[in-house]
Protein backbone atom coordinates (compact mmCIF):
# COMPACT_ATOMS: atom_id res chain seq x y z
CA UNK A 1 -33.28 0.66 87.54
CA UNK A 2 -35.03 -2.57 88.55
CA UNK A 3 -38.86 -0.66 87.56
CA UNK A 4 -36.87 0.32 84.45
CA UNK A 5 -36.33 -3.64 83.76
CA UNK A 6 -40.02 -4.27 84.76
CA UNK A 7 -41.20 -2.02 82.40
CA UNK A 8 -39.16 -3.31 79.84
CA UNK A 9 -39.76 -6.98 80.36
CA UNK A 10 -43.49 -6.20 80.58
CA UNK A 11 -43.56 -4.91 77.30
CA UNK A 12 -42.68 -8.35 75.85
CA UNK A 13 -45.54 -9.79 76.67
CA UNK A 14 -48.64 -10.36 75.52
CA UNK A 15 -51.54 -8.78 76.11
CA UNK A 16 -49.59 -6.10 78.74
CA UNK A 17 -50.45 -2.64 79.03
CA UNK A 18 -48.25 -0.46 80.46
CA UNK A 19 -49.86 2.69 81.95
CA UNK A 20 -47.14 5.01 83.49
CA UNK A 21 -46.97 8.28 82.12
CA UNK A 22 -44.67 11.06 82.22
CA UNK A 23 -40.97 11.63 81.50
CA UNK A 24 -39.71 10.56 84.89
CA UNK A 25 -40.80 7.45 86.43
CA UNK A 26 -40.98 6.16 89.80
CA UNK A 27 -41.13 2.53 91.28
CA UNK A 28 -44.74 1.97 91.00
CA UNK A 29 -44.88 0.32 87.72
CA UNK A 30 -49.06 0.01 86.17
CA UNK A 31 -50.60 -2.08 83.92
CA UNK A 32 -53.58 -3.54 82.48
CA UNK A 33 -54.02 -7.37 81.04
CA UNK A 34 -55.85 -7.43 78.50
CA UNK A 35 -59.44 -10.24 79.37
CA UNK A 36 -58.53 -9.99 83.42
CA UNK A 37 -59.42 -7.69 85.70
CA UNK A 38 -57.13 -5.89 87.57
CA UNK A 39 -58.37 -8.17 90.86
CA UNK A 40 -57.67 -11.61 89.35
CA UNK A 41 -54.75 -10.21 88.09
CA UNK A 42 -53.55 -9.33 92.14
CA UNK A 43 -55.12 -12.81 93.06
CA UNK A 44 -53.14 -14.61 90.19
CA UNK A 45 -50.14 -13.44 91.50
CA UNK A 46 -50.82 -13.61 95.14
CA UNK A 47 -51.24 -17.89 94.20
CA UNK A 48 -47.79 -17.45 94.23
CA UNK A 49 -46.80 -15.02 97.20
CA UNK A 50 -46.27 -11.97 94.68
CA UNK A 51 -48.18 -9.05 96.16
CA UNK A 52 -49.14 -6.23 94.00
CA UNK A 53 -52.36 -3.69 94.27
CA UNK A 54 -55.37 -2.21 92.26
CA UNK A 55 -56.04 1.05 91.66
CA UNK A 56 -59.71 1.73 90.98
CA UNK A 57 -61.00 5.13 89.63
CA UNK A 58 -62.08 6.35 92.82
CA UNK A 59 -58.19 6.33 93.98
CA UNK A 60 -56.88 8.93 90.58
CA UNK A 61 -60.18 10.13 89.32
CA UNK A 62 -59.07 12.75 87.61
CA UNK A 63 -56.60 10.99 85.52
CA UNK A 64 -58.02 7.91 85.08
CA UNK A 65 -61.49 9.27 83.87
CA UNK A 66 -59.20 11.61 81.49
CA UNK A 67 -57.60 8.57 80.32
CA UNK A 68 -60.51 6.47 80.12
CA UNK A 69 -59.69 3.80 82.81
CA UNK A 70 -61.65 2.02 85.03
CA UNK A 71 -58.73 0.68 87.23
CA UNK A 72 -54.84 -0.87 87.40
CA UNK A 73 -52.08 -3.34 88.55
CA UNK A 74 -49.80 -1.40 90.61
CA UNK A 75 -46.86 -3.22 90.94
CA UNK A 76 -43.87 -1.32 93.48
CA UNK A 77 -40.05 -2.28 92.71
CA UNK A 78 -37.98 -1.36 95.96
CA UNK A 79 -34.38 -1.14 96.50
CA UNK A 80 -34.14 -4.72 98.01
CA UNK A 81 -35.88 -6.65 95.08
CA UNK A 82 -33.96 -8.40 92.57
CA UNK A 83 -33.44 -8.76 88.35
CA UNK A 84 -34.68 -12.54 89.50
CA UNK A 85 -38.03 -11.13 91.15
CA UNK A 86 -38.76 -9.59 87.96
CA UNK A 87 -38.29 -12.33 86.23
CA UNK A 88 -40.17 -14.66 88.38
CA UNK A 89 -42.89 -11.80 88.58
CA UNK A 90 -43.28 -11.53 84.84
CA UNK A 91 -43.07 -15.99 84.26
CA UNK A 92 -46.02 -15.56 87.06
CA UNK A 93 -47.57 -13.21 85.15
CA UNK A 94 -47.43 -14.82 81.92
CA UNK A 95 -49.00 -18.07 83.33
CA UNK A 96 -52.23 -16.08 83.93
């Protein structure tokens, strides 16, 4: 539910890409910003004690180099996180 409200709230802002595929989802939610890298992206946030990772080709080549990506935010939603995480995640995010 909560990467299900991450998506959702990602996709209202700007510049967001949302790269998940598939029918069912899990609670690694991926992205791309459009003008960052994926790293200042995971620095950005880790300025204020939000950890996420990067995915670089090398970790999915096959479906990255099918999809034409070079790499992605992976951001994982757990059972103990919190509608007001993903809001603070995505204010953080926007401030970028």
């Amino acid at each position: 539910v909560l990467a299900t409200q991450l998506r959702t709230r990602l996709q209202t802002l700007p510049g967001i890409t949302l790269r998940d595929i598939g029918v069912k989802k899990c609670g690694i939610v991926t992205f791309q910003v459009q003008s960052k890298t994926a790293e200042q992206i995971r620095q950005g946030l880790a300025q204020h004690s939000i950890n996420v990772s990067v995915s670089g080709r090398s970790s999915t080549r096959l479906d990255m180099e099918a999809r034409g990506l070079e790499e992605v935010v992976r951001a994982s939603v757990h059972y103990y996180n919190t509608e007001e995480e993903i809001e603070r995640f995505c204010t953080a995010l926007a401030s970028l």
